[in-house]
Protein backbone atom coordinates (compact mmCIF):
# COMPACT_ATOMS: atom_id res chain seq x y z
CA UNK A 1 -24.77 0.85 21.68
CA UNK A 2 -27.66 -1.16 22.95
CA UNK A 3 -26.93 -1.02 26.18
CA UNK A 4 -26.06 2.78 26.01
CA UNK A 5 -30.04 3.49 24.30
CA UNK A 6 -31.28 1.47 27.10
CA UNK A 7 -29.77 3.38 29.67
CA UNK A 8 -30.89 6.38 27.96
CA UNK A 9 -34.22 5.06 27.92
CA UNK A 10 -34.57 4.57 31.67
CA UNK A 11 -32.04 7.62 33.07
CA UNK A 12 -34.46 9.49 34.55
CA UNK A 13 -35.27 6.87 37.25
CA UNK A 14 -31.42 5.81 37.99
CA UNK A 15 -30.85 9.19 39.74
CA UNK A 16 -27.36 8.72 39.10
CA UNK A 17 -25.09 10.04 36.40
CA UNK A 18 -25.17 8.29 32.47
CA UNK A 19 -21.80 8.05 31.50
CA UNK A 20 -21.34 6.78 27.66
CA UNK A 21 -17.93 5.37 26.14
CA UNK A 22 -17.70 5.46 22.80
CA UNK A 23 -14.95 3.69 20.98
CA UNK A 24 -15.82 2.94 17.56
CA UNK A 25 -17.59 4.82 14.86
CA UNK A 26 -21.12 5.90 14.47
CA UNK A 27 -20.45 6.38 10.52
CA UNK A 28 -18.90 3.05 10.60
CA UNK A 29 -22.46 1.23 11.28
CA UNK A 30 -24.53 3.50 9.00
CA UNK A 31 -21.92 2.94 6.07
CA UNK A 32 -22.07 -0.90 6.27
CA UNK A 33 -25.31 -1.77 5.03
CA UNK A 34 -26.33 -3.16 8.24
CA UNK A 35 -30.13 -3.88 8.70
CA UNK A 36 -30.85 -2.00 11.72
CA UNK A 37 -29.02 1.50 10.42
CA UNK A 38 -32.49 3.44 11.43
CA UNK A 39 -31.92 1.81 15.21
CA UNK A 40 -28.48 2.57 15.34
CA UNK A 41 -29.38 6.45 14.01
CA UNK A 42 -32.08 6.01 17.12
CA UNK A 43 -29.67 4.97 19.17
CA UNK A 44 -26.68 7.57 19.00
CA UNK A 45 -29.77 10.52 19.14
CA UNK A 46 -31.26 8.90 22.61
CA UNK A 47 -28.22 8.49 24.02
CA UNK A 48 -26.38 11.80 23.12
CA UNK A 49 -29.70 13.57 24.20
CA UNK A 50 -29.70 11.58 27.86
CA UNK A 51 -26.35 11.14 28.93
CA UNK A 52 -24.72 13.50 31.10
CA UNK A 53 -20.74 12.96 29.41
CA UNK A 54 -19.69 11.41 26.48
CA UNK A 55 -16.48 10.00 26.77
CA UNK A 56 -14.41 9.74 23.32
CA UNK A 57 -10.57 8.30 22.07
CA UNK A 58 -9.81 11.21 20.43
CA UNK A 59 -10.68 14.74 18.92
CA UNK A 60 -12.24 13.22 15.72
CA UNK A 61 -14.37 10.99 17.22
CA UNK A 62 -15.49 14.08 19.20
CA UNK A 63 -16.67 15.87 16.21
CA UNK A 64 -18.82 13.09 14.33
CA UNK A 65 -20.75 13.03 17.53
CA UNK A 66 -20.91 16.90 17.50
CA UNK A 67 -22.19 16.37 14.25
CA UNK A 68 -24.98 14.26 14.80
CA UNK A 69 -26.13 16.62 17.56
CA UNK A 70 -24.15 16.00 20.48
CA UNK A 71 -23.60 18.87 23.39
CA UNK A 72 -20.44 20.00 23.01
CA UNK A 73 -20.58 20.83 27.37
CA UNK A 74 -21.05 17.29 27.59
CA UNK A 75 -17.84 16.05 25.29
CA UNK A 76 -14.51 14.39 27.05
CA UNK A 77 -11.48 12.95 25.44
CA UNK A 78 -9.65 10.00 26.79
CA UNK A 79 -7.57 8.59 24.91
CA UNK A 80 -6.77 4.26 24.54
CA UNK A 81 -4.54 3.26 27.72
CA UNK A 82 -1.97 0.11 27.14
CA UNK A 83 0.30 -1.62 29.06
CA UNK A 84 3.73 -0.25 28.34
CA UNK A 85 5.55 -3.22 30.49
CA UNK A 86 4.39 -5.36 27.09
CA UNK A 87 4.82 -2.85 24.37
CA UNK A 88 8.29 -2.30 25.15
CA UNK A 89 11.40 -2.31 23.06
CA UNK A 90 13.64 -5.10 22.57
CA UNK A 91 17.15 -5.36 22.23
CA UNK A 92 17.80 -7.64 19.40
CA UNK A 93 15.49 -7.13 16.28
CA UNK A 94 17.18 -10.02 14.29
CA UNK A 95 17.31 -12.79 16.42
CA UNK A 96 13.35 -12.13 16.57
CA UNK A 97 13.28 -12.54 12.97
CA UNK A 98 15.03 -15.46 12.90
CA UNK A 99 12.79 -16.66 15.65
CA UNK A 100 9.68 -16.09 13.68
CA UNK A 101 10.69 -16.64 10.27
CA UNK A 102 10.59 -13.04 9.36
CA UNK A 103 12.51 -12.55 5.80
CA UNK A 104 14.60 -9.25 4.36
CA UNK A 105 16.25 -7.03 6.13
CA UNK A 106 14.41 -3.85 6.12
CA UNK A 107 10.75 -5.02 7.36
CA UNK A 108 7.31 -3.29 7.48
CA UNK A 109 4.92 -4.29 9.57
CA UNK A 110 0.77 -4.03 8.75
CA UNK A 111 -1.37 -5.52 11.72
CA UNK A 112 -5.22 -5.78 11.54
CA UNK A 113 -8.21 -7.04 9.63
CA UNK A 114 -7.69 -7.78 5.82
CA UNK A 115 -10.01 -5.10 4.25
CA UNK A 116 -9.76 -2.92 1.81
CA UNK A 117 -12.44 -0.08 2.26
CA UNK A 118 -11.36 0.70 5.76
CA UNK A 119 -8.36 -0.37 6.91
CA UNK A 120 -6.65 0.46 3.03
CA UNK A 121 -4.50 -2.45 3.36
CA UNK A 122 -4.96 -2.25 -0.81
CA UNK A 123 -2.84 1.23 -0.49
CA UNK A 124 -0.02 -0.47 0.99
CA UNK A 125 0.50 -2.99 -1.53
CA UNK A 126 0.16 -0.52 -4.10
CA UNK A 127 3.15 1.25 -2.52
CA UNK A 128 5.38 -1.59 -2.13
CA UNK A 129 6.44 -1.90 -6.07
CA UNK A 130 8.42 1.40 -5.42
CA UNK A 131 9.39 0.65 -1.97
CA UNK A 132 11.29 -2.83 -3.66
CA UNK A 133 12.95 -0.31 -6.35
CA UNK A 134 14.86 1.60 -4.07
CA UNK A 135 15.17 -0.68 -1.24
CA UNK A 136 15.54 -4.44 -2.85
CA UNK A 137 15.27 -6.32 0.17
CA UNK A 138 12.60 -4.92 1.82
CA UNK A 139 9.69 -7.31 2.85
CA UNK A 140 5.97 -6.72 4.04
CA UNK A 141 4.78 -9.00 6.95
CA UNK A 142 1.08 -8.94 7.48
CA UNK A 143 -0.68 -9.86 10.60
CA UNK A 144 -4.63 -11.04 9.78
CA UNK A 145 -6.60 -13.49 8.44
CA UNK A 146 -9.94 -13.72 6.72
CA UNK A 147 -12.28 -10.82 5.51
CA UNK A 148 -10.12 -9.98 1.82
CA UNK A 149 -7.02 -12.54 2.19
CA UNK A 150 -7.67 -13.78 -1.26
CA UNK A 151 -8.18 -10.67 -2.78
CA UNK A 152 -4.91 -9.88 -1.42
CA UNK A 153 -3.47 -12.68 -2.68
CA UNK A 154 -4.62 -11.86 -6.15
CA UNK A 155 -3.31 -8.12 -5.58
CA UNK A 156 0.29 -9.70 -4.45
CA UNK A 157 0.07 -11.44 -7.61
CA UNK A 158 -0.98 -8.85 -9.91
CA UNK A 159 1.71 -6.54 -8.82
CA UNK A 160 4.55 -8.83 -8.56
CA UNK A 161 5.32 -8.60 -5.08
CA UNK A 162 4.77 -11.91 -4.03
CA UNK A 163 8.85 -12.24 -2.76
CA UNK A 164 8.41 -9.47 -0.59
CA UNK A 165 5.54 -9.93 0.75
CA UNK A 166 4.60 -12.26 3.79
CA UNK A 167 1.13 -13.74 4.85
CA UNK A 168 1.46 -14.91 8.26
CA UNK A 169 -2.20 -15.08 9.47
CA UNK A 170 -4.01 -14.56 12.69
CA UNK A 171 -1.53 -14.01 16.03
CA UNK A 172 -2.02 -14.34 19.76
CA UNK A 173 -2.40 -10.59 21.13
CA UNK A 174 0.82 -11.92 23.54
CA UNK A 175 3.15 -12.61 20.09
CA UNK A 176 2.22 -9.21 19.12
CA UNK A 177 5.24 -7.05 20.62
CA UNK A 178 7.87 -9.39 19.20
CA UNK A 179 6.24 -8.87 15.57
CA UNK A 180 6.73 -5.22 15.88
CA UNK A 181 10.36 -5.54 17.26
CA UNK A 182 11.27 -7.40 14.57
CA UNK A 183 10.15 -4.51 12.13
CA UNK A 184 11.81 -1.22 11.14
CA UNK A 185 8.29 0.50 10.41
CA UNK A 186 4.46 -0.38 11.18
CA UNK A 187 2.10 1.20 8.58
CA UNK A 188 -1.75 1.67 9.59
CA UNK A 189 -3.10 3.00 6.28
CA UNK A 190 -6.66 3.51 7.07
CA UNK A 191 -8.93 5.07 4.69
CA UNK A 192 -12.12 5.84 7.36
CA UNK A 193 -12.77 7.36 10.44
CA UNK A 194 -10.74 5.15 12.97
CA UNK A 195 -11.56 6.76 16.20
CA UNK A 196 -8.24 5.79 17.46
CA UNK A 197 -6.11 2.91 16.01
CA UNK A 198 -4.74 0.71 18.94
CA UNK A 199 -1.80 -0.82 17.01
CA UNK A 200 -0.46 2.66 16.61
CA UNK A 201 0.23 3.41 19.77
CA UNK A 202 1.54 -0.53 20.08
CA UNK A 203 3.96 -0.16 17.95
CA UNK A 204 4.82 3.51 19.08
CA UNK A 205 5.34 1.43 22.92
CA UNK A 206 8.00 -0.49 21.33
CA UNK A 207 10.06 2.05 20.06
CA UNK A 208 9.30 1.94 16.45
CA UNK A 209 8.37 4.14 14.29
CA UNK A 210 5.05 4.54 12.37
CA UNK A 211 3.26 5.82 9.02
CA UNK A 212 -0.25 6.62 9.35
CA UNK A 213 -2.33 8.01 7.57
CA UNK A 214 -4.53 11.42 8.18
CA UNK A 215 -7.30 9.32 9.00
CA UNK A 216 -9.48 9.85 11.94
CA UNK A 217 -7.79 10.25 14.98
CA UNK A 218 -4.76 9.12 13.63
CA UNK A 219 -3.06 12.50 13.02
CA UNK A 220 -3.71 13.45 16.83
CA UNK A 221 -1.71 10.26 18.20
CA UNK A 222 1.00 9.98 15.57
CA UNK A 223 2.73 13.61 15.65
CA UNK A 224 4.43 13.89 12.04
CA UNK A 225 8.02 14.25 11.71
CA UNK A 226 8.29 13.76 15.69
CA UNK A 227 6.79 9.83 16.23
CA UNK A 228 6.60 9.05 12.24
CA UNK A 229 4.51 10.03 9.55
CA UNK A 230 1.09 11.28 8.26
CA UNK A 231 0.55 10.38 5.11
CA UNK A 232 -2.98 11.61 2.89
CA UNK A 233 -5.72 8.40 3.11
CA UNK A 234 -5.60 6.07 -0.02
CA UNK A 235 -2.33 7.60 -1.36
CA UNK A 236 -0.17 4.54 -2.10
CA UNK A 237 2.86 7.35 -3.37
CA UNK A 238 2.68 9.19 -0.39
CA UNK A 239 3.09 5.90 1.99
CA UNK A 240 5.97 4.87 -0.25
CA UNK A 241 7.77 8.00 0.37
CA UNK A 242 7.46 8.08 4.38
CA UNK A 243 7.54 4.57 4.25
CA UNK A 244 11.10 5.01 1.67
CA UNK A 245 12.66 7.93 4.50
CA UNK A 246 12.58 5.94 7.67
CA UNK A 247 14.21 2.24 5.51
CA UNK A 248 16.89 4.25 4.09
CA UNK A 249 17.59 6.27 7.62
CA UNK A 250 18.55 4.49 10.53
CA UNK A 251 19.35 7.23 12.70
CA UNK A 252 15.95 8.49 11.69
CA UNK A 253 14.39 5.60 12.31
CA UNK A 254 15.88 5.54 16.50
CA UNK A 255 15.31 8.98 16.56
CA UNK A 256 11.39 8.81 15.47
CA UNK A 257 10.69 5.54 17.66
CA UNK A 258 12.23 6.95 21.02
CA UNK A 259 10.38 9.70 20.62
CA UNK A 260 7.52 7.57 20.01
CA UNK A 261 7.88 5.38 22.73
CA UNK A 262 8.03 8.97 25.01
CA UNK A 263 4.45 10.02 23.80
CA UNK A 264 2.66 6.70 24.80
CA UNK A 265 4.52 7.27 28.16
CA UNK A 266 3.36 10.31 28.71
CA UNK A 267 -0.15 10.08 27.52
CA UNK A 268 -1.52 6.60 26.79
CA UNK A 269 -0.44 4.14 29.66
């Protein structure tokens, strides 16, 4: 963003085109607290005003920008690209449990930083209680460390989960693919404006399938019913349900994640 107002600052004596990339969140930095919010408020004005495209990762990051002011003549989507050689499926989802020390047999995968306020990992615990009625052996494997871990902790606790859930910390980017192999669902139960939401299409790569919720951009990149489901933000019912549909369905389940895996194929390699 720094860079970008600088740019803007000196674009008439470049005589060459400003080009801005936006990936995260305007809202995101004004909502934090963060010192400089004026600046950054400065910033997203100078540079929507200067540049001649804005380049976004999706439809609803398009339309905060719009908000603030920006051209709509100037707005293009492109969407997050990943290597789908990686993300692909594999053939044996147990033997990767056993290999990582993944418990139950019906697993749902969260990836991403331990926070409550934006990333609503809080939401998914509050789900899993019902999930464990109906489906006894189901177990939650989160990927992250820091930011809230104890609060989680003390959540895990509070709701009696702690048997079906597992901590397993921070992961090399390169581990990530078998992690999501080895599950049966990947939940990314964000409760802000995520632009995009990389792990989503991850885990679509691989084949599986995944609850979101309508979030963001989330909604444009997770097509409900087809690649998973969209779920209403900070709705821990809701994400039980979906969450409930594709552990008791395994035909479901193939069905969602192939066509998931066709969508990031055909639009975000």
């Amino acid at each position: 963003r720094e860079t970008g107002y600088a740019v803007a600052e000196i674009e008439d004596k470049l005589r060459a085109p400003f080009v801005f990339r936006q990936i995260t969140a305007w809202q995101w930095h004004f909502q934090r607290g963060i010192p400089d919010q004026k600046n950054q408020m400065k910033f997203a004005k100078a540079i929507y005003n200067k540049a001649d495209r804005v380049v976004f990762v999706s439809q609803a990051a398009a339309r905060e920008g719009e908000a603030l002011g920006l051209d709509k003549s100037k707005v293009r989507i492109i969407g997050i690209g990943i290597e789908t050689n990686l993300f692909k499926p594999a053939s044996d989802k147990y033997a990767l449990r056993q290999q990582l020390a993944i418990a139950g047999e019906k697993v749902i995968l969260f990836i991403g930083r331990i926070n409550f306020a934006e990333k609503g990992i809080g939401y998914l615990l509050g789900a899993m209680p019902a999930i464990t009625r109906e489906v006894a052996n189901a177990n939650l494997v989160i990927i992250g460390a820091s930011g809230e871990i104890d609060r989680v902790k003390e959540l895990i606790k509070e709701l009696g989960i702690d048997s079906h859930v597992q901590l397993v910390g921070r992961k090399p980017f390169a581990d990530l693919p078998q992690y999501i192999n080895a599950s049966d669902v990947v939940v990314v139960p964000s409760v802000w404006v995520e632009h995009f939401g990389q792990v989503t299409i991850e885990a679509m790569s691989c084949a599986v399938p995944v609850v979101t919720s309508d979030a963001g951009g989330s909604p444009e990149i997770n097509v409900d019913g087809v690649t998973g489901f969209v779920v209403p933000a900070a709705d821990s019912q809701k994400l039980a349900e979906a969450i409930l549909k594709i552990l008791r369905d395994e035909d479901l389940q193939k069905r969602l994640g192939l066509a998931a895996r066709q969508r990031v194929i055909e639009n975000y390699t």
